[in-house]
Protein backbone atom coordinates (compact mmCIF):
# COMPACT_ATOMS: atom_id res chain seq x y z
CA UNK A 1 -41.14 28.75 -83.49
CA UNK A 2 -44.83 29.84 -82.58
CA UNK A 3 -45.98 26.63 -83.44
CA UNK A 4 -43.22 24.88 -81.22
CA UNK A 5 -44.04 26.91 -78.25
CA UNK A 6 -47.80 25.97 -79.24
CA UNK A 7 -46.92 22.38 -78.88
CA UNK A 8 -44.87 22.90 -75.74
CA UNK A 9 -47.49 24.22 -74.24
CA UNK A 10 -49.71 21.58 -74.91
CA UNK A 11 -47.50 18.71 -73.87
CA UNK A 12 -46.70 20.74 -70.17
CA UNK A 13 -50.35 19.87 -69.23
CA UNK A 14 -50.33 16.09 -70.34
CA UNK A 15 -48.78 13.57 -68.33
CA UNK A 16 -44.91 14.30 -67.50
CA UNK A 17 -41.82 12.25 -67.70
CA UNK A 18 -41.07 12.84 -64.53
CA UNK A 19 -39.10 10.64 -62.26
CA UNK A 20 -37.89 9.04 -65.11
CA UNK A 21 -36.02 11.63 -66.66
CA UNK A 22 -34.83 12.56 -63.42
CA UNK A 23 -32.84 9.37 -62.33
CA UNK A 24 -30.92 9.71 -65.97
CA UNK A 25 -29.12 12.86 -64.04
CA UNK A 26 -29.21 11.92 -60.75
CA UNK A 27 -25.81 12.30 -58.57
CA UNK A 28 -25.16 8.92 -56.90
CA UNK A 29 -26.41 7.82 -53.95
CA UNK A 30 -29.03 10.59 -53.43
CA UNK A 31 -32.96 10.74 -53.27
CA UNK A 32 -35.46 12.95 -55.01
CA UNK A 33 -37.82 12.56 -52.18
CA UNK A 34 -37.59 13.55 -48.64
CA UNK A 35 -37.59 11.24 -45.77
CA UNK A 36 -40.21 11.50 -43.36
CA UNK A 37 -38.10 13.17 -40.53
CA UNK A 38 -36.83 15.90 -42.97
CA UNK A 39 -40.10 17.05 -44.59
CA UNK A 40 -40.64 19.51 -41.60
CA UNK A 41 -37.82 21.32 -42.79
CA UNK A 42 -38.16 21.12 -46.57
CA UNK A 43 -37.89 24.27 -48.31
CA UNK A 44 -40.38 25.10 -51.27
CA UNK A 45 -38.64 26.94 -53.80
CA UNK A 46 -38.96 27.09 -57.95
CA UNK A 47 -37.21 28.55 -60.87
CA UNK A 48 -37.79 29.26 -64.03
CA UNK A 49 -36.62 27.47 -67.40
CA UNK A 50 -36.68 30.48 -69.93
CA UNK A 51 -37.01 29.89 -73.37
CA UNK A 52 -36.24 31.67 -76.23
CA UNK A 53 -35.16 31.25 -79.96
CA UNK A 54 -31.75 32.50 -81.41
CA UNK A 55 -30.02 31.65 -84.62
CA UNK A 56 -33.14 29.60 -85.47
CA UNK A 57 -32.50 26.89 -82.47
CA UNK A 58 -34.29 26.58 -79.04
CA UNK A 59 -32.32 27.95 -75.99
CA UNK A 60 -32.69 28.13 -72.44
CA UNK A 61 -31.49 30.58 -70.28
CA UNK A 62 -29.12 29.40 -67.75
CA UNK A 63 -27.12 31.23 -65.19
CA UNK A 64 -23.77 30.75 -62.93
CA UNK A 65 -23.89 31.15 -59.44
CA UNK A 66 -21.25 32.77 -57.63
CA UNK A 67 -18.56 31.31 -55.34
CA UNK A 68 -19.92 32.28 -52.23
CA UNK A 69 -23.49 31.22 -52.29
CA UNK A 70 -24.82 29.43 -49.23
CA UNK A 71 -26.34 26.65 -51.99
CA UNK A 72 -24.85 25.15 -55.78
CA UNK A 73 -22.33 27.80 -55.07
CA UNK A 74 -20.54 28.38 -58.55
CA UNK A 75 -22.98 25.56 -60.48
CA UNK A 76 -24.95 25.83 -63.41
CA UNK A 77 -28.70 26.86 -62.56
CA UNK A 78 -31.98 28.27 -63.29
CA UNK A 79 -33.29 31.41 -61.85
CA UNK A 80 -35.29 30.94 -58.93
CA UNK A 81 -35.67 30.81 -54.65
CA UNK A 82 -37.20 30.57 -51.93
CA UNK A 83 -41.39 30.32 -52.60
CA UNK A 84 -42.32 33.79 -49.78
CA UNK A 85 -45.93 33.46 -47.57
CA UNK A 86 -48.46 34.25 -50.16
CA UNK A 87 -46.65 33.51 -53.03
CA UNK A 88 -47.37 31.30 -55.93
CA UNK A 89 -44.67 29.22 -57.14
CA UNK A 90 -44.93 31.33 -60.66
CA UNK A 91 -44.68 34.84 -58.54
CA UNK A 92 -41.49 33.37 -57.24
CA UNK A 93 -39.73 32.18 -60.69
CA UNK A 94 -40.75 35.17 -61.93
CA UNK A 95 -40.00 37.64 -59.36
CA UNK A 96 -36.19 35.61 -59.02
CA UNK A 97 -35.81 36.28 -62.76
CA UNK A 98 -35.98 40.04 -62.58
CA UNK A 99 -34.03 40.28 -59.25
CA UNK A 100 -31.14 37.92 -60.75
CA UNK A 101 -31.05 38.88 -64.19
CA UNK A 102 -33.20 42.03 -65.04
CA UNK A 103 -36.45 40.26 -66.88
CA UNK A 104 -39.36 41.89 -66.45
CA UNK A 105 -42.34 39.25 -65.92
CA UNK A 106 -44.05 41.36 -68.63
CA UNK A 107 -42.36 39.88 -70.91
CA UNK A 108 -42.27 36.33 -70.68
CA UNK A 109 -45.41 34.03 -71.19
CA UNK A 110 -45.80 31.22 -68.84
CA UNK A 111 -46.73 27.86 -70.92
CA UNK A 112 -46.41 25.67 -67.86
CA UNK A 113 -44.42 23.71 -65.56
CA UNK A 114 -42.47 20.42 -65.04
CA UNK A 115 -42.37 17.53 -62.31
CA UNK A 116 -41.17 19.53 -59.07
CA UNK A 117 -38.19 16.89 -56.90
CA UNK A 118 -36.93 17.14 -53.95
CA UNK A 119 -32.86 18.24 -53.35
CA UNK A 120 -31.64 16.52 -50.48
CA UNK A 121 -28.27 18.39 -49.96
CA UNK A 122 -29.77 21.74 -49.37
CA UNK A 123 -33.35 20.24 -48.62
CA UNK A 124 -34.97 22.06 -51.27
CA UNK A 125 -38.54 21.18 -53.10
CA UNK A 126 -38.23 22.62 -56.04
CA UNK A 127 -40.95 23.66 -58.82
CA UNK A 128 -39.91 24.11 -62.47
CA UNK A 129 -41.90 26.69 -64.35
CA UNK A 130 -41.63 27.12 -67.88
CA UNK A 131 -41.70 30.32 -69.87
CA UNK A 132 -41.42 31.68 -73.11
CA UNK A 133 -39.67 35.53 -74.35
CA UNK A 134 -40.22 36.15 -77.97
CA UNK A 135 -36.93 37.71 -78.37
CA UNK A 136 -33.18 37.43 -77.32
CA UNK A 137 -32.58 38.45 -73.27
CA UNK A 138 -31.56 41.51 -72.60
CA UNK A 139 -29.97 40.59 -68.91
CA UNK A 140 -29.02 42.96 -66.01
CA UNK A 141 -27.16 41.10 -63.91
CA UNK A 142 -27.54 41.00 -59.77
CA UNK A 143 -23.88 40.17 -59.46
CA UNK A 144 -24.42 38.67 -55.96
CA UNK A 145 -26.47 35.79 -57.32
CA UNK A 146 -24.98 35.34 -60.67
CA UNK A 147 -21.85 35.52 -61.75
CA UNK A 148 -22.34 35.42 -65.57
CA UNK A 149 -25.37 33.81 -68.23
CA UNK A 150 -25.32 31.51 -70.53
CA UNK A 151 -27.73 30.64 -73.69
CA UNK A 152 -27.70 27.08 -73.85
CA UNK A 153 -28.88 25.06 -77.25
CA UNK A 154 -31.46 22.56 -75.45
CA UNK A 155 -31.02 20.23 -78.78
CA UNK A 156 -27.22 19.91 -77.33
CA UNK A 157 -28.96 18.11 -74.36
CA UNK A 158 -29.05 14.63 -76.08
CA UNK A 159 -27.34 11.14 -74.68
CA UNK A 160 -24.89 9.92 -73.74
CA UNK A 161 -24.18 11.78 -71.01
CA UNK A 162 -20.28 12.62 -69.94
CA UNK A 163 -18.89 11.34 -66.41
CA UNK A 164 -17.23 13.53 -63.81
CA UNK A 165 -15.81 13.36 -60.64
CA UNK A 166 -16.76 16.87 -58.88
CA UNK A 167 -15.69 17.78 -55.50
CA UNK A 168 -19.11 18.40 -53.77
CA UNK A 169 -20.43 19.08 -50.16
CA UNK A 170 -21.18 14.95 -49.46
CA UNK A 171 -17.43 14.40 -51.23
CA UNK A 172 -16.63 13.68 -54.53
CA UNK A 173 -18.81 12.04 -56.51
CA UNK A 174 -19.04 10.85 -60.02
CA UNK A 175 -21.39 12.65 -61.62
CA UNK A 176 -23.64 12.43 -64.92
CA UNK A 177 -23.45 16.03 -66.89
CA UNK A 178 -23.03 17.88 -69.68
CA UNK A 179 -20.32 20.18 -70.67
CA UNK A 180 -21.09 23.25 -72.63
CA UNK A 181 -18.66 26.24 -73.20
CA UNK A 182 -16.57 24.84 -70.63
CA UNK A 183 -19.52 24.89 -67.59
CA UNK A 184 -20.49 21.94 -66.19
CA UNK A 185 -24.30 21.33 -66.29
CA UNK A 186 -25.09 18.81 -63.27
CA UNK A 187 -27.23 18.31 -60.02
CA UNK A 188 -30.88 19.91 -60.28
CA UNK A 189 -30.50 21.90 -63.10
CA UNK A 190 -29.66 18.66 -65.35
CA UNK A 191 -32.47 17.17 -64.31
CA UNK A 192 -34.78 19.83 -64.99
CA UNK A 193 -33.18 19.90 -68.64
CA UNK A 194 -33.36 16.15 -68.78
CA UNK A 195 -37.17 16.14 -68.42
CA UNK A 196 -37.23 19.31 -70.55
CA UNK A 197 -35.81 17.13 -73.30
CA UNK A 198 -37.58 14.02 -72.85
CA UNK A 199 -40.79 16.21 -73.48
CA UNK A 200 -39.38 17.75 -76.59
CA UNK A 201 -38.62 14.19 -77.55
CA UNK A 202 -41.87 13.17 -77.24
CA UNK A 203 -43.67 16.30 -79.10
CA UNK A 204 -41.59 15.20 -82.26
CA UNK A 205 -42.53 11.75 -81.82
CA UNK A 206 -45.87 12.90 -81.92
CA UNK A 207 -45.97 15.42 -84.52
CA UNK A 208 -43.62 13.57 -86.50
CA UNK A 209 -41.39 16.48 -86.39
């Protein structure tokens, strides 16, 4: 897996997917970038995809947020906030990973990040740093931010996509997703994955792998 994390590392500071991997996941009839009279209030935030090998497979870290979160309240996500004044957007995934779940930023390498997008619904900018922890999570869970954890296969992430109709804040909508263990994997944090993958993709196209 070191040479995997090697070549994941590598491909993070070449040229991204991007916007393209973003639109596969993409509710309908929303924007990834802000319109000129809302950037005053956009909100720069990241989180952090964690990776980590179990059972000889790549996983990523996700977690559930609870029911009575201001935003994604009881979704799928990644840890992560608010970027604070004098913050870095790799402080912030990493300081939002041990306040959520316990991780000390000791222990996770960073190997890079992804193509940050806007969310229009809660009128977030959000950054996607990647990181690596070279054994299985140990979690404490803040149980006011996340109601449980789940280690997701990323090789599960593949096409096609399911279809849903979800009950959100703009109504319901008929959503692109993917449904593992019975949670529902939409909105940002599918699009994160959905570049995640695309990059993984192209590593084995180019390693031959």
């Amino acid at each position: 897996m070191n040479f995997l994390k090697d070549n994941i590392k590598d491909a993070l500071h070449k040229k991204l997917p991007g916007l393209g991997s973003h639109y596969k996941l993409l509710p309908p009839n929303r924007t990834l970038k802000a319109a000129p009279e809302d950037k005053s209030r956009i909100k720069d935030s990241s989180v952090l995809l964690l990776l980590f090998e179990e059972e000889n497979r790549l996983n990523v870290l996700l977690i559930k947020r609870p029911q009575h979160m201001k935003h994604h309240a009881g979704q799928m996500a990644l840890p992560g906030g608010r970027i604070e004044p004098g913050e870095t957007a790799v402080d912030t995934a990493l300081r939002e990973t041990w306040e959520e779940i316990g991780i000390k930023k000791g222990a996770i390498e960073i190997l890079g990040e992804l193509s940050e997008f806007y969310v229009e619904v809660s009128r977030f900018q959000i950054k996607p740093i990647v990181g690596w922890l070279h054994e299985t999570p140990t979690c404490r869970l803040c149980n006011e931010e996340v109601e449980k954890i789940i280690h997701f296969p990323i090789e599960l992430f593949r096409p096609p996509y399911q279809q849903l109709q979800l009950e959100t804040l703009t109504g319901k909508l008929d959503v692109p997703c993917i449904i593992y263990k019975d949670e529902i994997i939409w909105g940002a944090t599918a699009m994160i994955l959905s570049e995640f993958y695309d990059v993984l993709q192209n590593i084995a196209e180019e390693k031959h792998i």
